[in-house]
Protein backbone atom coordinates (compact mmCIF):
# COMPACT_ATOMS: atom_id res chain seq x y z
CA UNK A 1 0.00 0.00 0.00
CA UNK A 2 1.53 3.07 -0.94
CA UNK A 3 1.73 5.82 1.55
CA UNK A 4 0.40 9.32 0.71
CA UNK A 5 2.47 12.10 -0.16
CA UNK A 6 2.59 15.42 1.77
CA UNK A 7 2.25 18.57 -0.15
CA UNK A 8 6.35 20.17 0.67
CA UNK A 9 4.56 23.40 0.79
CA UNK A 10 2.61 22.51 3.55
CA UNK A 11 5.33 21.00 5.33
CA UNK A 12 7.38 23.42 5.38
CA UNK A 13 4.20 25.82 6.46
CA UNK A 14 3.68 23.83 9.48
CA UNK A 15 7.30 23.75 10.19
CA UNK A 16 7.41 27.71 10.09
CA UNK A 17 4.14 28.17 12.37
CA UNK A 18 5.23 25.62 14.99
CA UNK A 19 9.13 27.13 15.35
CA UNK A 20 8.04 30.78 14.97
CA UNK A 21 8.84 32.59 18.16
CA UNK A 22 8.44 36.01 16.68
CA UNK A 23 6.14 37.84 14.11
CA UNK A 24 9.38 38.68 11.75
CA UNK A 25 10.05 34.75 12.24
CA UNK A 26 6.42 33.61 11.06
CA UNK A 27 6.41 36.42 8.52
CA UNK A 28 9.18 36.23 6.37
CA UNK A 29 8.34 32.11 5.63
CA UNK A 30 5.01 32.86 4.77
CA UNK A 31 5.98 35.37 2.28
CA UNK A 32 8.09 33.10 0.57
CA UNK A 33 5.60 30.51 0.74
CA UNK A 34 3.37 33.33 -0.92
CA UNK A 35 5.28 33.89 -3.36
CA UNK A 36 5.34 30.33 -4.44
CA UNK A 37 1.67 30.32 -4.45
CA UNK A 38 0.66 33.49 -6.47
CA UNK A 39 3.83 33.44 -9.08
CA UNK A 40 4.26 36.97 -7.54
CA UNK A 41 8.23 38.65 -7.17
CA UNK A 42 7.04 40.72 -4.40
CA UNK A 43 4.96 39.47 -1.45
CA UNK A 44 5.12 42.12 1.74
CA UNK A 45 3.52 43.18 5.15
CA UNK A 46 2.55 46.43 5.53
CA UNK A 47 0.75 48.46 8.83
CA UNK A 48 -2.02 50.81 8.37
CA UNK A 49 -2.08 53.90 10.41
CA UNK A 50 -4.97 56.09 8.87
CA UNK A 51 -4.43 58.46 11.73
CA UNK A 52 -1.53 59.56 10.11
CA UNK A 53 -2.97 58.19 6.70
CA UNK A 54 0.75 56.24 6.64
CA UNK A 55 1.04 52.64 5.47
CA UNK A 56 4.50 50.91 6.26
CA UNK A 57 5.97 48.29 4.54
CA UNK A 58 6.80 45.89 7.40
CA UNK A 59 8.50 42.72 5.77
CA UNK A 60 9.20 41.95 2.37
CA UNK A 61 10.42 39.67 0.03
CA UNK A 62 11.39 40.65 -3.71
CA UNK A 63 12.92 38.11 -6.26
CA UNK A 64 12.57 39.92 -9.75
CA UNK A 65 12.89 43.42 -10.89
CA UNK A 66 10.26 45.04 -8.81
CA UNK A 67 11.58 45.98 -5.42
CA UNK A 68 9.31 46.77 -2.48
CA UNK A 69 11.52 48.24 -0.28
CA UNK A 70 10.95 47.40 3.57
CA UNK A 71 10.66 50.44 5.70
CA UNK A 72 9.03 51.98 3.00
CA UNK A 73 6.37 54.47 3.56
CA UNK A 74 3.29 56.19 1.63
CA UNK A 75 0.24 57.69 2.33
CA UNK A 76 -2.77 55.28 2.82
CA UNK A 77 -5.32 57.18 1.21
CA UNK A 78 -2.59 57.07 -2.02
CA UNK A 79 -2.56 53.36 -1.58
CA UNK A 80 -4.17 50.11 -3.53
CA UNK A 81 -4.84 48.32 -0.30
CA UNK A 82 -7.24 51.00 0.36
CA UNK A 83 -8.56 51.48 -3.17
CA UNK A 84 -8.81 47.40 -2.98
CA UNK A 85 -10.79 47.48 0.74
CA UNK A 86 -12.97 50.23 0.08
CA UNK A 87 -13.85 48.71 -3.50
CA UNK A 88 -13.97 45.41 -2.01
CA UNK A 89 -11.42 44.21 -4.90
CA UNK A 90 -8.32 42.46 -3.65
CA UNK A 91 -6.78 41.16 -6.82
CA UNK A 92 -6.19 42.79 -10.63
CA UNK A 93 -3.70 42.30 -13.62
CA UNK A 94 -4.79 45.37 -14.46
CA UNK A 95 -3.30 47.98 -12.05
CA UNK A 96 -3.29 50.89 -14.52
CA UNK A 97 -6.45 50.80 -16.18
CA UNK A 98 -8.20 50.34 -12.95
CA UNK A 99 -6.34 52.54 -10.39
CA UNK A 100 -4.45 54.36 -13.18
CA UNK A 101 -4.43 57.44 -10.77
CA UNK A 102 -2.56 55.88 -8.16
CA UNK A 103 1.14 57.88 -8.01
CA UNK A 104 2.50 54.97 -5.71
CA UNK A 105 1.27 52.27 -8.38
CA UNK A 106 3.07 54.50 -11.23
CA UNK A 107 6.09 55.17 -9.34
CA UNK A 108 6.72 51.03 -8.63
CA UNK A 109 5.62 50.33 -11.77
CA UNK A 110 2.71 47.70 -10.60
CA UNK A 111 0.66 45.88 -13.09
CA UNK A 112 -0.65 42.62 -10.89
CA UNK A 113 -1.83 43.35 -7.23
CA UNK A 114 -3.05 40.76 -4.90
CA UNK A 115 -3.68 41.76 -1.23
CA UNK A 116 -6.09 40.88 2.08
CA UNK A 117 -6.37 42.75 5.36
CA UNK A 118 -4.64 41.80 8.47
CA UNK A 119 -7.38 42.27 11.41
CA UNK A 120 -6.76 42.15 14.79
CA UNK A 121 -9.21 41.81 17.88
CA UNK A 122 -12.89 43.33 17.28
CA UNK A 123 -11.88 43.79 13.31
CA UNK A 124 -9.12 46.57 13.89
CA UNK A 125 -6.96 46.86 10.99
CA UNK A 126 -3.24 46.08 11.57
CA UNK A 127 -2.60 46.06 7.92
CA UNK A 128 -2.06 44.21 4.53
CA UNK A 129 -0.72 40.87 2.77
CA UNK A 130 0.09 41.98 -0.30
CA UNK A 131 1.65 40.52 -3.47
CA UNK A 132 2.90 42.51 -6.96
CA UNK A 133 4.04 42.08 -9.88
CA UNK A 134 5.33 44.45 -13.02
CA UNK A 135 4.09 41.61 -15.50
CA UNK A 136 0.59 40.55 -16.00
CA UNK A 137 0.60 37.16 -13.76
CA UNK A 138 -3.12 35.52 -13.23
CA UNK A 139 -4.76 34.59 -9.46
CA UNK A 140 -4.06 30.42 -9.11
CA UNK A 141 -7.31 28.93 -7.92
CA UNK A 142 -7.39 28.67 -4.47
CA UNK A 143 -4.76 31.38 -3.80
CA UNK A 144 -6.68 34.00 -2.33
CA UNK A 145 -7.69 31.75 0.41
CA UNK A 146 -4.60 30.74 1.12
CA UNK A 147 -3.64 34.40 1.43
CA UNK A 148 -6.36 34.68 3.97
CA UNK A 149 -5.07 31.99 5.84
CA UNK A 150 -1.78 33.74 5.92
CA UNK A 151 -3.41 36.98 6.83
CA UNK A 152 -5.05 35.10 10.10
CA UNK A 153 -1.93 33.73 11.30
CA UNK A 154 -0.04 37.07 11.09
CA UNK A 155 -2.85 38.34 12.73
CA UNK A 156 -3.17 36.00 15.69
CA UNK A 157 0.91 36.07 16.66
CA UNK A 158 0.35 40.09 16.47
CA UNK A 159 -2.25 39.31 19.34
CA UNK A 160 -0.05 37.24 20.68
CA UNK A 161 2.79 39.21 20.91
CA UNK A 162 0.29 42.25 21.89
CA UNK A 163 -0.94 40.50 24.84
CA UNK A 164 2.78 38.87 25.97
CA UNK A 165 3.59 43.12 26.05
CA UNK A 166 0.68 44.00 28.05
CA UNK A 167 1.38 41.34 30.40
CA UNK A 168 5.10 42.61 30.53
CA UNK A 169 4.21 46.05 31.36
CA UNK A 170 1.56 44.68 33.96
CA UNK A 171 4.58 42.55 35.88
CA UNK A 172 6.89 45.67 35.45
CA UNK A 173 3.42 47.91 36.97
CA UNK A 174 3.07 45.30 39.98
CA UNK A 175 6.79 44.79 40.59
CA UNK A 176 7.14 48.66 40.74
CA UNK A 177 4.05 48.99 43.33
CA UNK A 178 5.59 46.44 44.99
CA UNK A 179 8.81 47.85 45.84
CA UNK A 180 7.36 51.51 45.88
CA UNK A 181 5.64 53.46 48.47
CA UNK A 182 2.30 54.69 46.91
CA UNK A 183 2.06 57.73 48.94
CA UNK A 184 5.52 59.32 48.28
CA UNK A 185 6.65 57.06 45.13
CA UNK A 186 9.80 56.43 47.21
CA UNK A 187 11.22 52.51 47.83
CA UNK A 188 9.26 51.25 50.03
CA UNK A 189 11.10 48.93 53.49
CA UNK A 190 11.06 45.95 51.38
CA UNK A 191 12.96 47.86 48.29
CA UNK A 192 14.93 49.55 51.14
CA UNK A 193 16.19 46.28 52.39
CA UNK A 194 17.02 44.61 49.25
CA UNK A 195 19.03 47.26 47.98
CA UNK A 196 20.73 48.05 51.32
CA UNK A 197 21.69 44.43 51.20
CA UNK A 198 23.25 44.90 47.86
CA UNK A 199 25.03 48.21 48.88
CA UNK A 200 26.46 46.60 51.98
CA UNK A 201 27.59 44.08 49.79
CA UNK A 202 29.07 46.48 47.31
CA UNK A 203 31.37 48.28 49.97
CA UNK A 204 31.95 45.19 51.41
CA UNK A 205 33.80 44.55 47.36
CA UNK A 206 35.27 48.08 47.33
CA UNK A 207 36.22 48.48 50.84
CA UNK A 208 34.00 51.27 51.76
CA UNK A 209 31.65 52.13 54.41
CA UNK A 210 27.69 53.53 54.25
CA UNK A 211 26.54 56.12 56.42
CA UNK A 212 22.67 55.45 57.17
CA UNK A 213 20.35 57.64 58.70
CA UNK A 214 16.95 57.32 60.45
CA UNK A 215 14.69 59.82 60.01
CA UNK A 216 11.41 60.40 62.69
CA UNK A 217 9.04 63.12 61.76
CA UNK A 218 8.01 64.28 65.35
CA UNK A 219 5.12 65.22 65.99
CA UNK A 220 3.55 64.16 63.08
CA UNK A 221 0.48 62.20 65.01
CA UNK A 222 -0.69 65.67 66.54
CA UNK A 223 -0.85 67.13 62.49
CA UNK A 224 -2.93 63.88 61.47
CA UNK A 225 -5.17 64.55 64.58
CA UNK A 226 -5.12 68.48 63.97
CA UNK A 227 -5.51 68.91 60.36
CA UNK A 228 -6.68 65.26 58.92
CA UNK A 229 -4.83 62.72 57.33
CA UNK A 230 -4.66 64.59 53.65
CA UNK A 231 -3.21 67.20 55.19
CA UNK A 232 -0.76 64.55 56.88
CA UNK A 233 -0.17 62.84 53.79
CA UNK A 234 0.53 66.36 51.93
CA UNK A 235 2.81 67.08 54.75
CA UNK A 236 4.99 63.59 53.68
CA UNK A 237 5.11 63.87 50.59
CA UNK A 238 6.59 67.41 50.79
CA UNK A 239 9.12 66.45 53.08
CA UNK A 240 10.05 63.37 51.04
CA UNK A 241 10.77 65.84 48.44
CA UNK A 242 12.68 68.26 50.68
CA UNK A 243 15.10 65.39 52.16
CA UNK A 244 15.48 64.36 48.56
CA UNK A 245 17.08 68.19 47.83
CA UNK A 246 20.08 66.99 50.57
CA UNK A 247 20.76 63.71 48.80
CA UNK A 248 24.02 63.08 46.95
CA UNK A 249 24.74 60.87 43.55
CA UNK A 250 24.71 57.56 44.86
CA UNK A 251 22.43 58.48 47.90
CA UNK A 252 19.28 56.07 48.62
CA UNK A 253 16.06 57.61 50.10
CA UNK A 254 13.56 55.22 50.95
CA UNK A 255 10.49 55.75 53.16
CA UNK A 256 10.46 52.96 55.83
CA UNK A 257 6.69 53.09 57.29
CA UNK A 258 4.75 55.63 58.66
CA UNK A 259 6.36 59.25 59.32
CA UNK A 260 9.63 57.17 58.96
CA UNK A 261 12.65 57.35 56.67
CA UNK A 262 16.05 56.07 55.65
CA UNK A 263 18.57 57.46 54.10
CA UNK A 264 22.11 55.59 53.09
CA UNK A 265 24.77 57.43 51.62
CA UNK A 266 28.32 55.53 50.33
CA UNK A 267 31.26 57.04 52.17
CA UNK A 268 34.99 56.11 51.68
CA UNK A 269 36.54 54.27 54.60
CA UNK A 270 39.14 56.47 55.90
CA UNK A 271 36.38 59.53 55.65
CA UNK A 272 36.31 61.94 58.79
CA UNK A 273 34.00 60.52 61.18
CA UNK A 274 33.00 64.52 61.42
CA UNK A 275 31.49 64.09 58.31
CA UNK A 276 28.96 61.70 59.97
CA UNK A 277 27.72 64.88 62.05
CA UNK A 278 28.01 66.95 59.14
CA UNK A 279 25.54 64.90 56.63
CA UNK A 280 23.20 64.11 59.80
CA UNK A 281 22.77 68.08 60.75
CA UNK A 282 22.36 68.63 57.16
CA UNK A 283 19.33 66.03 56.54
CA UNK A 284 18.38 67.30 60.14
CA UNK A 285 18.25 71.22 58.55
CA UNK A 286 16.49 69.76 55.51
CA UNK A 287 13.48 69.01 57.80
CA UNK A 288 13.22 72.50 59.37
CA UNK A 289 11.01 74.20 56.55
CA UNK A 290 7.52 76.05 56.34
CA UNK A 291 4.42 74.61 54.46
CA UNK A 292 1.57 75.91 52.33
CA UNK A 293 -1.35 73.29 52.24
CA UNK A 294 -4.07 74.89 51.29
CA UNK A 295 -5.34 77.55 53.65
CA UNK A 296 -3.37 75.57 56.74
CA UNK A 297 -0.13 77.00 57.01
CA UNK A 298 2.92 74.80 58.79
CA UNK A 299 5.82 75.49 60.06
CA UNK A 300 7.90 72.34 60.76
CA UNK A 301 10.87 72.81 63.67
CA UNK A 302 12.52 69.37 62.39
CA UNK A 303 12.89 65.33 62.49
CA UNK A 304 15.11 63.39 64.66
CA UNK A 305 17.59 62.00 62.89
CA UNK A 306 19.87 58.58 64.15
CA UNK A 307 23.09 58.39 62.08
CA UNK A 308 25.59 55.29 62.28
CA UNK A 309 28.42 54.12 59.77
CA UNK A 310 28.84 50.97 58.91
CA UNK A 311 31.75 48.92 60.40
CA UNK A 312 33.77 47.38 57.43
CA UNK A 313 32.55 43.99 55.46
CA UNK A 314 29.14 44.73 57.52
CA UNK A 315 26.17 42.18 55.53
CA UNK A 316 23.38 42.46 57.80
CA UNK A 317 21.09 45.01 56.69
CA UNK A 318 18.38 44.77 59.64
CA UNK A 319 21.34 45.03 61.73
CA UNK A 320 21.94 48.06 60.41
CA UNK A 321 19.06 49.58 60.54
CA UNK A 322 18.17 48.72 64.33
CA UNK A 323 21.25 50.83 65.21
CA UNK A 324 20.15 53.57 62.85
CA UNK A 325 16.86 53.47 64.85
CA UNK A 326 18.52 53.04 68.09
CA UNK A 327 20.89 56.12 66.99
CA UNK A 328 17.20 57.91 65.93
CA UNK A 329 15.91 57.59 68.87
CA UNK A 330 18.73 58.55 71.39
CA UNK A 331 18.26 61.86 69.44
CA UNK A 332 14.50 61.96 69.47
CA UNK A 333 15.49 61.69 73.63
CA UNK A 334 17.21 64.38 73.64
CA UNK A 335 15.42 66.89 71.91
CA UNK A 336 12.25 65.87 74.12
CA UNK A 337 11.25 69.07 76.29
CA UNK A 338 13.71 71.24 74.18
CA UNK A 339 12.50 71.09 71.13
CA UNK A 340 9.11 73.40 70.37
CA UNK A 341 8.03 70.71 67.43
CA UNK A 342 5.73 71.36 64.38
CA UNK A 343 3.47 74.56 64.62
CA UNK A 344 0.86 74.38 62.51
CA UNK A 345 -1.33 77.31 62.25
CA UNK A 346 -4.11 78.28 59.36
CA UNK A 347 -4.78 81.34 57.73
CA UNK A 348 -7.76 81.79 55.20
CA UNK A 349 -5.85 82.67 51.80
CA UNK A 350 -7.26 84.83 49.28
């Protein structure tokens, strides 16, 4: 019993779909099988942006004298794939008597045109499977479906690869919100950590220290209770934004919970320990600023602010930061009964 014969055309078809990763890598196969099946030199992909009445030559492949360049672009309403969709005529040998005012036709010199729209989703147009010719070449039976069938598989890895973006953007969205603090956009304690952790490590590498700093908006429960929490929440976000004006390249601000903070600053090993005093009283200076929120007026007296340096080869980021906030709060100790603390007061603006 003899065993059937498979078409090599449709062998190598199903070979292209099933390895095809990419639309370029199911594209350019199919336009060579194309080719094959319409007796056409050019076959190409083209998008359709009637916006900006553009159409784009995507991917092509050219094998006689006429050359479809791709990157090539014209205006859509100048176009046959138009002419063809809006006429509801997708194939003629007989370019110039029946779109003979066509200046892109002219100028590539196009006597046979075969094309079939690329639809995506609800029936959006993507854009066009096209075939030409300079020489009078008749339609095989059977080859407009096959374009079709081409046309539907471009169209369904352009969903594909549609959909794999969106989903890309929507991991990126989520990982961002993840490590980000919504209220101030800042890293959040969990982004804090993990790059603390790789900062530690780095100066660990290089043999430098980090200088990290606690930050404890005082007082900041009595302007919640005062003034409401969207005045609080105005009230963090400007100050995020103010200790962001004392940070240096290679600085970290992150906002650890609450009316909490962290700065960490890289700082070469044999640096002045003065400078420790010097970076704290400027972050500490940062704090001390007036605020316009609305018709409530604030004037802010300052955070307390822990400061340590790292000991060398130091790993242990939560280490770290519970002597930060043991530094923080020896401070916030001794400013208790000295310090006069936020004084919010409103006045009714104009």
């Amino acid at each position: 019993m003899n065993t059937p014969l498979v078409d090599p055309l449709l062998v190598y078809l199903a070979d292209s779909v099933s390895a095809a990763k990419t639309l370029e890598q199911l594209t350019r196969p199919l336009l060579e099988l194309l080719e094959e099946v319409t007796g056409l030199e050019s076959t190409f992909l083209t998008t359709v942006d009637p916006m900006s009445d553009t159409q784009r030559v995507v991917f092509a492949r050219n094998t006689g004298a006429m050359n479809i360049p791709e990157g090539l672009s014209v205006p859509w309403s100048d176009t046959l794939c138009r002419r063809a969709l809006e006429e509801g005529r997708s194939y003629t040998d007989d370019v110039a008597g029946i779109w003979g005012d066509s200046d892109a036709a002219r100028q590539l010199g196009i006597r046979t045109y075969v094309s079939t729209p690329v639809r995506v989703g609800d029936g959006e147009l993507y854009g066009t499977l096209c075939g030409t010719s300079p020489r009078k070449v008749p339609l095989a039976d059977g080859a407009d479906k096959v374009l079709a069938m081409f046309a539907q598989l471009i169209a369904h890895q352009v969903e594909r690869e549609e959909l794999l973006e969106r989903l890309r953007l929507a991991n990126a969205e989520l990982a961002s919100m993840a490590l980000a603090d919504s209220l101030t956009g800042l890293p959040n304690r969990r982004a804090l950590l993990q790059e603390l952790e790789r900062m530690l490590a780095r100066a660990a590498r290089r043999g430098s220290l980090l200088q990290v700093a606690f930050i404890d908006l005082d007082a900041f429960k009595s302007i919640n209770d005062q003034y409401g929490h969207d005045i609080g929440d105005q009230f963090l976000t400007a100050m995020s934004a103010h200790l962001a004006g004392a940070l240096r390249a290679g600085d970290l601000l992150a906002r650890y919970g609450g009316d909490e903070f962290v700065v960490v600053a890289p700082i070469a090993a044999d640096a002045d320990v003065s400078e420790d005093e010097t970076f704290r009283l400027r972050l500490a200076l940062q704090t001390v600023a007036a605020f316009d929120f609305g018709d409530v007026h604030l004037d802010y007296a300052g955070a307390s602010i822990g400061l340590v340096r790292t000991a060398p080869g130091t790993t242990d980021a939560h280490a770290v930061l519970a002597l930060a906030d043991d530094a923080m709060y020896a401070v916030k100790q001794s400013r208790r009964g000295t310090s006069r603390g936020p004084s919010p007061t409103r006045s009714i603006r104009d």
